[in-house]
N, C-alpha and C. Protein backbone atom coordinates (compact mmCIF):
# COMPACT_ATOMS: atom_id res chain seq x y z
N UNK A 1 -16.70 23.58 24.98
CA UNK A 1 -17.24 22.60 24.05
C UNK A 1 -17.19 23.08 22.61
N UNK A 2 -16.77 24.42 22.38
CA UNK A 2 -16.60 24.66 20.86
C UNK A 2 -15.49 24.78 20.15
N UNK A 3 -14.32 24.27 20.79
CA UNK A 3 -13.54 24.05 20.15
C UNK A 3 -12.95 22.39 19.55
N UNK A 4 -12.85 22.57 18.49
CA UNK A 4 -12.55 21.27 17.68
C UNK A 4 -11.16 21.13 17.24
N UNK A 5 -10.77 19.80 17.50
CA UNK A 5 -9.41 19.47 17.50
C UNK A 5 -9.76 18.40 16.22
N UNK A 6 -8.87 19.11 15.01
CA UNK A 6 -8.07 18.28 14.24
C UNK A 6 -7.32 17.63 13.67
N UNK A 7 -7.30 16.01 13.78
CA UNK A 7 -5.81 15.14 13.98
C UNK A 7 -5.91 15.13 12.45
N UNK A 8 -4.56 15.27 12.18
CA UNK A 8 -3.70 14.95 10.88
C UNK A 8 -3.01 13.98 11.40
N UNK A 9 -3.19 12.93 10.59
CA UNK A 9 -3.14 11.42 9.97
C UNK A 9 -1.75 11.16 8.78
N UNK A 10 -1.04 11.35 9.62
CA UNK A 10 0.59 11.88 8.54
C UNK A 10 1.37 11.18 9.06
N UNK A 11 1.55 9.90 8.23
CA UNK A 11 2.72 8.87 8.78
C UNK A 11 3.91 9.35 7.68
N UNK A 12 5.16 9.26 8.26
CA UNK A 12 6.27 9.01 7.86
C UNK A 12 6.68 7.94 6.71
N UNK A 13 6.53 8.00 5.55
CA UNK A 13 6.85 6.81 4.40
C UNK A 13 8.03 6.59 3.76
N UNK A 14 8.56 5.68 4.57
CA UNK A 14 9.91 5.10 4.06
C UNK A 14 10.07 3.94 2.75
N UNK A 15 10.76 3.35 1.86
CA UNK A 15 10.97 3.10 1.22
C UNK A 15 12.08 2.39 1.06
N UNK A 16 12.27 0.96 1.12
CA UNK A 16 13.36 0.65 1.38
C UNK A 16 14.53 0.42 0.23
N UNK A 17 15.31 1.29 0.40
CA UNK A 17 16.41 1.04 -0.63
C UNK A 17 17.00 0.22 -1.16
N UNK A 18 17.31 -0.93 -0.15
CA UNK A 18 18.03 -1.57 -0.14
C UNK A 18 17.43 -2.87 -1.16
N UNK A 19 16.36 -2.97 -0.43
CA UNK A 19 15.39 -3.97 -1.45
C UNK A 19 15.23 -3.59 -2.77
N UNK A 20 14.58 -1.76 -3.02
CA UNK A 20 15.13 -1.53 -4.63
C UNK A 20 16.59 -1.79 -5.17
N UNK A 21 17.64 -1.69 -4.50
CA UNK A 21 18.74 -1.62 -5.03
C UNK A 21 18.71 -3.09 -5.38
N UNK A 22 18.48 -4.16 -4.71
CA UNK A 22 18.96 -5.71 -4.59
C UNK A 22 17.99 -5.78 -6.18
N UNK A 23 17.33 -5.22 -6.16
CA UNK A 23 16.37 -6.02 -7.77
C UNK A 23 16.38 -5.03 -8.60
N UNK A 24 17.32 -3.90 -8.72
CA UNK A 24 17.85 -3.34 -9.82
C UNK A 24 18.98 -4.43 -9.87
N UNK A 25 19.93 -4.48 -9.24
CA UNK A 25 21.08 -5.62 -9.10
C UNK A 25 20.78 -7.03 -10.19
N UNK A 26 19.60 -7.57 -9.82
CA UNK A 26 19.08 -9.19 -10.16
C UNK A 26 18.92 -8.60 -11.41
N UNK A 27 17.65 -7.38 -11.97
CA UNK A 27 17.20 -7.67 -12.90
C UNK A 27 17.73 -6.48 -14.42
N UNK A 28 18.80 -5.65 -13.58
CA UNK A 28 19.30 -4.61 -14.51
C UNK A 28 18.01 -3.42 -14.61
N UNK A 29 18.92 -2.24 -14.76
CA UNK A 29 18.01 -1.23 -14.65
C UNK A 29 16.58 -0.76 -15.57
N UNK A 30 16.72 -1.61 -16.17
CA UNK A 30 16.00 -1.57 -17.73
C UNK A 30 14.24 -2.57 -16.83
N UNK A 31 15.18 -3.92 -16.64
CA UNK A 31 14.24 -4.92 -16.05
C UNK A 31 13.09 -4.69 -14.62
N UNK A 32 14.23 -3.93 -13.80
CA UNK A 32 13.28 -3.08 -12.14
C UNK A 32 12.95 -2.47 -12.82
N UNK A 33 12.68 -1.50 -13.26
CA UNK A 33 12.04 -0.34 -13.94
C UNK A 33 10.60 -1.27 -14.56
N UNK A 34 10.81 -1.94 -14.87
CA UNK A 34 9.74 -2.60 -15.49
C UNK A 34 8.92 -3.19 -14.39
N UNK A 35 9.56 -3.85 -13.70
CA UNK A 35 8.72 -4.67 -12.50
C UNK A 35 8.15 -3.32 -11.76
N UNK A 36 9.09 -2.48 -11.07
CA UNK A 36 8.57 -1.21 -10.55
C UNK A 36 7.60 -0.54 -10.59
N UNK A 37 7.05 -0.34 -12.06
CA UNK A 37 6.33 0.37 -13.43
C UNK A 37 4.92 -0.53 -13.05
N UNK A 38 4.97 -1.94 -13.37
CA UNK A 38 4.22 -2.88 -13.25
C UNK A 38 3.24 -3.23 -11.66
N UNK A 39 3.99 -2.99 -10.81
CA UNK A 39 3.92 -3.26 -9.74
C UNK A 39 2.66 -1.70 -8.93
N UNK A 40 3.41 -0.63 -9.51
CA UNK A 40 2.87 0.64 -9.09
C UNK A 40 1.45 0.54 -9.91
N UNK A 41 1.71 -0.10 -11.02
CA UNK A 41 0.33 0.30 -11.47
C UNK A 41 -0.63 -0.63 -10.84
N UNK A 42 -0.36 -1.70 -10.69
CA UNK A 42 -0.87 -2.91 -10.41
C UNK A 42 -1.83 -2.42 -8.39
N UNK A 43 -0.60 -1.94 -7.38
CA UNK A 43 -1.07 -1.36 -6.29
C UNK A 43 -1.89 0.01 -6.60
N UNK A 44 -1.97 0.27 -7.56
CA UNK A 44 -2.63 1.58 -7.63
C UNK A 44 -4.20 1.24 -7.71
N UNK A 45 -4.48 0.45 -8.86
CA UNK A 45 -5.41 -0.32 -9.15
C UNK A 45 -6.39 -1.49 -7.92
N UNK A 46 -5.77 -1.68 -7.36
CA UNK A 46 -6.00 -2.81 -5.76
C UNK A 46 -6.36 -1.81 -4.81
N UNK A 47 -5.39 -1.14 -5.00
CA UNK A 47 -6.00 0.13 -4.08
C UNK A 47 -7.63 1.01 -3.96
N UNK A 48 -7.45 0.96 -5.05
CA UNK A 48 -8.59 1.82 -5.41
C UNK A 48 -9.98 0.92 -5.50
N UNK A 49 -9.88 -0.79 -5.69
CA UNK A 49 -10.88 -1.55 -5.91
C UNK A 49 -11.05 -1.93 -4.02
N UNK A 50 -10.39 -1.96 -3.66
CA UNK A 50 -9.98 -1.96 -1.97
C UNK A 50 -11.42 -1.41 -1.40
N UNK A 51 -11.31 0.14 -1.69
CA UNK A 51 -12.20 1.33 -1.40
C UNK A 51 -13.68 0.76 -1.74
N UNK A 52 -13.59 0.51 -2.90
CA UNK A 52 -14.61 0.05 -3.71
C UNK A 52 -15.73 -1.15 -3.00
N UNK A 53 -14.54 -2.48 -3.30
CA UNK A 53 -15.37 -3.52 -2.18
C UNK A 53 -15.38 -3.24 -0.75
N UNK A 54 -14.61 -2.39 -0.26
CA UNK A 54 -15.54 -2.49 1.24
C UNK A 54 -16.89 -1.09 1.39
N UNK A 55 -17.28 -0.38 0.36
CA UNK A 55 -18.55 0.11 0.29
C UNK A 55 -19.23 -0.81 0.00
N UNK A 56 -19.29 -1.62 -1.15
CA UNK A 56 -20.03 -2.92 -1.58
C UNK A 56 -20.11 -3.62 -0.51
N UNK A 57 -19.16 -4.27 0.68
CA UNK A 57 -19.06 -5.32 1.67
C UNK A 57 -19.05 -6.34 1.04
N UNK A 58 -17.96 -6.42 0.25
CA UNK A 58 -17.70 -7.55 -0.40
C UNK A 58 -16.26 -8.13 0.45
N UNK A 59 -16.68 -8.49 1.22
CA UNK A 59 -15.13 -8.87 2.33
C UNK A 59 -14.45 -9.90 1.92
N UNK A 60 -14.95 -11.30 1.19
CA UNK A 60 -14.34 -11.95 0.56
C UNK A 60 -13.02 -11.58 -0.34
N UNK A 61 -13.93 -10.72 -1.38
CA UNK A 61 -13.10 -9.66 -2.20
C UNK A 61 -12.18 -9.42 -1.96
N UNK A 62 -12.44 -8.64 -0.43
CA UNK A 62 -11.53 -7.57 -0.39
C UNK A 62 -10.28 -8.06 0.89
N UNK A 63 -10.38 -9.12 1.29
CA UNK A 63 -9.40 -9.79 1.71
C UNK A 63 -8.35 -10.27 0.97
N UNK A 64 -8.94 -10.80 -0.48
CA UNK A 64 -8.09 -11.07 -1.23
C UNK A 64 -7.45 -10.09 -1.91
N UNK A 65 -8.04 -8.96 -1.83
CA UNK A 65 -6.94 -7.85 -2.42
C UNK A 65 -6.29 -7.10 -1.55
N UNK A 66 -6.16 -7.06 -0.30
CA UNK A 66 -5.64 -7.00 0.61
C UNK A 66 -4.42 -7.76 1.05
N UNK A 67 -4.12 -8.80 0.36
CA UNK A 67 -3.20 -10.01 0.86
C UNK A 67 -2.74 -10.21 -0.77
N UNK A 68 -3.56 -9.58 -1.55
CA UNK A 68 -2.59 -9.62 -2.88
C UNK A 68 -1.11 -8.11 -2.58
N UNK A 69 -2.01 -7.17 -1.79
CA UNK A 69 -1.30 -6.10 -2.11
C UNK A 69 0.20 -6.51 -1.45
N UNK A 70 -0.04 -7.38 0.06
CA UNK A 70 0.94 -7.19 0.84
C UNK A 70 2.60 -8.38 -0.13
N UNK A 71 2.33 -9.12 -0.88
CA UNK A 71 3.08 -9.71 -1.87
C UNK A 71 3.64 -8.83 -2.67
N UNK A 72 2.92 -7.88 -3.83
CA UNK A 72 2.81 -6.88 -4.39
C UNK A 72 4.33 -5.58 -3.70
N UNK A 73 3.71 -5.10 -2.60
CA UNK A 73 4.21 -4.10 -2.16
C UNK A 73 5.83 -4.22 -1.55
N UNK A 74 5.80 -5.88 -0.79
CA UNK A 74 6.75 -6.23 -0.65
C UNK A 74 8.08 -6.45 -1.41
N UNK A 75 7.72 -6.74 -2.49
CA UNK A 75 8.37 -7.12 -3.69
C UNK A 75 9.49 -5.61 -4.04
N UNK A 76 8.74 -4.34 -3.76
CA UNK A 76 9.09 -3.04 -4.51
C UNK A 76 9.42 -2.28 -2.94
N UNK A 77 9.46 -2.61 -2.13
CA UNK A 77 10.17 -2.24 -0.75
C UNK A 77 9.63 -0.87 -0.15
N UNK A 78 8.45 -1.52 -0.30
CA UNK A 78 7.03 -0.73 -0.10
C UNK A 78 6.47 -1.82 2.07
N UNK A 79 7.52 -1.40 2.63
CA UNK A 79 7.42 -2.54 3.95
C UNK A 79 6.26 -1.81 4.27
N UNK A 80 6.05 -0.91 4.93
CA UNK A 80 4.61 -0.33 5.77
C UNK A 80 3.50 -0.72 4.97
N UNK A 81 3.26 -0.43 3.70
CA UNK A 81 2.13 -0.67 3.39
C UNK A 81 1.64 -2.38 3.24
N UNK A 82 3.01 -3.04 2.71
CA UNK A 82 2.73 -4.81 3.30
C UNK A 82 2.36 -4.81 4.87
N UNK A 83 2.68 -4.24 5.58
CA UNK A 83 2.30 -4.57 6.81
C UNK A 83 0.64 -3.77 7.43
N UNK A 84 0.44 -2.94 6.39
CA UNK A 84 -0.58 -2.54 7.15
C UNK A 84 -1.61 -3.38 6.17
N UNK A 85 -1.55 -3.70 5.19
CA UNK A 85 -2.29 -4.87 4.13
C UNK A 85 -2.36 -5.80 5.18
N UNK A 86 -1.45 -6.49 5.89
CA UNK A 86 -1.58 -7.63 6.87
C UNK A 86 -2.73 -7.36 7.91
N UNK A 87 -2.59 -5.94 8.57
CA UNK A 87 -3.54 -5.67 9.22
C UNK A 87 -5.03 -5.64 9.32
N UNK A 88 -4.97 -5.68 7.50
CA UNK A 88 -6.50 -5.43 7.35
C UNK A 88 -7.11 -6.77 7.43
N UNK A 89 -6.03 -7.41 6.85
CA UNK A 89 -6.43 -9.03 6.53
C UNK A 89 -7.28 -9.90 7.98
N UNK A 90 -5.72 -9.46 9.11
CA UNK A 90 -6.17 -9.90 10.55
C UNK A 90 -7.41 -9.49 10.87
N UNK A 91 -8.09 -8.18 10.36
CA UNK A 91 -9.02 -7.52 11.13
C UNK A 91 -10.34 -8.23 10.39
N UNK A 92 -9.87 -8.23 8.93
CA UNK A 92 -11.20 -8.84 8.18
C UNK A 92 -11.31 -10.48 8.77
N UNK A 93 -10.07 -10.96 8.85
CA UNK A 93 -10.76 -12.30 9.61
C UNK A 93 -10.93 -12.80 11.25
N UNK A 94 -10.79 -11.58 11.82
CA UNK A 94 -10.97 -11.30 12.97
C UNK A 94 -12.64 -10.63 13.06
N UNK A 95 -12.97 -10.32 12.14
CA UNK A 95 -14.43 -9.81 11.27
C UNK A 95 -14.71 -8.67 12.68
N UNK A 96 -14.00 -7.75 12.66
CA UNK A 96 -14.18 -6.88 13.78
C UNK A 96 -14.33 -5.85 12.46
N UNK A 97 -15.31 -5.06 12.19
CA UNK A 97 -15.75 -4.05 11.17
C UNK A 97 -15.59 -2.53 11.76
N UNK A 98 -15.21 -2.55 12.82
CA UNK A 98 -14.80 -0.96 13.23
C UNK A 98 -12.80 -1.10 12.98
N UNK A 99 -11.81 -2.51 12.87
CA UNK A 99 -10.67 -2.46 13.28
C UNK A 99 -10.23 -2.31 11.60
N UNK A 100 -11.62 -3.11 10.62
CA UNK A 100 -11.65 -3.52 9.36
C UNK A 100 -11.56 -1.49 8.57
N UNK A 101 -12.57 -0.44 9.78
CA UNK A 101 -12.63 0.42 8.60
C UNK A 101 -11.01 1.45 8.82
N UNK A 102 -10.82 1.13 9.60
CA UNK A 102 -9.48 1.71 10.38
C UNK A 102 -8.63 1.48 9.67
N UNK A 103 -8.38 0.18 9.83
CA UNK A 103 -6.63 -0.51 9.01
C UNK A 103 -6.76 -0.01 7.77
N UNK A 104 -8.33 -0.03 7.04
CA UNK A 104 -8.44 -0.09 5.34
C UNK A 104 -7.76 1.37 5.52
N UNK A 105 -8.30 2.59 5.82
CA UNK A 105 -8.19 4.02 5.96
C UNK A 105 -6.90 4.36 6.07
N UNK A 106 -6.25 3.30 6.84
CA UNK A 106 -4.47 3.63 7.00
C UNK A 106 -3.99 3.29 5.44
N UNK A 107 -4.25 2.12 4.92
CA UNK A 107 -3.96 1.33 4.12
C UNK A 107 -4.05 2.37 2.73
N UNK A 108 -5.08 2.65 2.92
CA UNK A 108 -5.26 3.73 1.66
C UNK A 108 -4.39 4.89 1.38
N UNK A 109 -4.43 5.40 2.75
CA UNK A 109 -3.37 6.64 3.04
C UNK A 109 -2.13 6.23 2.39
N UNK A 110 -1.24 5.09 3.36
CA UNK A 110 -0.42 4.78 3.16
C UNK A 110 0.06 4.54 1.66
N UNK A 111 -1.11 3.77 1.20
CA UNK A 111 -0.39 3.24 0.13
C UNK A 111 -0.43 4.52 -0.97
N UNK A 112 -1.00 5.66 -0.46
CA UNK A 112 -1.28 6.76 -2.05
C UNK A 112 0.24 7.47 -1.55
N UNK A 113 0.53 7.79 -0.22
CA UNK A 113 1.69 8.47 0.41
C UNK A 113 3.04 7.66 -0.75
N UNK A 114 2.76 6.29 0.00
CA UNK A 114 4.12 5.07 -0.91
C UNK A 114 4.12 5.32 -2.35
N UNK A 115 2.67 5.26 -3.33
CA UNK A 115 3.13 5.50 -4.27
C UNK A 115 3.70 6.70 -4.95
N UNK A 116 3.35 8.08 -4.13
CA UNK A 116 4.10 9.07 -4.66
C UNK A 116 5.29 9.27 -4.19
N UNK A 117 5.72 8.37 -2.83
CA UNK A 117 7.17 8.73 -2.51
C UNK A 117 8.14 7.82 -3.82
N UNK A 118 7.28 6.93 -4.40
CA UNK A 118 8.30 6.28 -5.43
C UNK A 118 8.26 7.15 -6.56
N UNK A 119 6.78 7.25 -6.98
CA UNK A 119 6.85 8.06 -8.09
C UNK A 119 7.84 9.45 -8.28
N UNK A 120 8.53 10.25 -7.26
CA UNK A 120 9.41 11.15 -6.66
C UNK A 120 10.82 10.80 -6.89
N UNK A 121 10.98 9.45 -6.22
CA UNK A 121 12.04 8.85 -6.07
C UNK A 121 12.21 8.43 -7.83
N UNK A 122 11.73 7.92 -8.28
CA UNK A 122 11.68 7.55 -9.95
C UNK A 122 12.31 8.79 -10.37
N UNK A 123 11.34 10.09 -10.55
CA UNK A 123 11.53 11.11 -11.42
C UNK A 123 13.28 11.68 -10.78
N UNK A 124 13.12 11.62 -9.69
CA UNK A 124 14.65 12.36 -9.66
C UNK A 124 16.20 11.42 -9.94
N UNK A 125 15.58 10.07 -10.55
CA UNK A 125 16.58 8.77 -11.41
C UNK A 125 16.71 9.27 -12.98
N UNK A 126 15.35 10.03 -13.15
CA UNK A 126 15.47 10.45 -14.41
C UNK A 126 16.66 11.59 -14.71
């Protein structure tokens, strides 16, 4: 009984290229860069108010920033973290508050993992 097992919580964060490439394509490199720029700051910010309203239990809230992110993330080919945004959404209106603190916890992970795999991916464009 005294030994303790600790799980590391280390998903794999992919990034889809193809989707960055298609809207460097549309909007020129000058223009993605901007949406990119915009977008990261924008999930960074949701993210962090995310955390915020579900200490508050502001679920209204935080559904809606939850289902803002998965638009958001999609856009910048950020797929896992749109999909685990979906998750939270299902769970918040499924109002199951143990599935609600789970998905958020992935969600968070995920999305700090996504934004530094871009922020990475950025600097080595530079």
């Amino acid at each position: 009984m005294s030994d303790v097992v600790k799980i590391r919580l280390a998903e794999k964060i992919q990034l889809d290229q193809v989707r960055l490439d298609a809207l460097y394509s549309q909007l020129g490199a000058a223009g993605a860069e901007t949406v990119v720029c915009r977008a990261m700051e924008e999930l960074a910010v949701r993210l962090s108010e995310c955390s915020t309203l579900w200490r508050e239990s502001s679920l209204i809230r935080l559904r809606k920033h939850a289902r803002s992110l998965i638009a958001i993330s999609d856009q910048i080919g950020m797929h896992m973290l749109a999909q685990v945004a979906a998750d939270v959404t299902a769970a918040l209106d499924a109002k199951d508050e143990v599935a609600v603190a789970a998905t958020l916890s992935r969600m968070l992970r995920i999305g700090e993992r996504s934004l530094t795999a871009m922020w990475a991916m950025e600097d080595m464009s530079i």
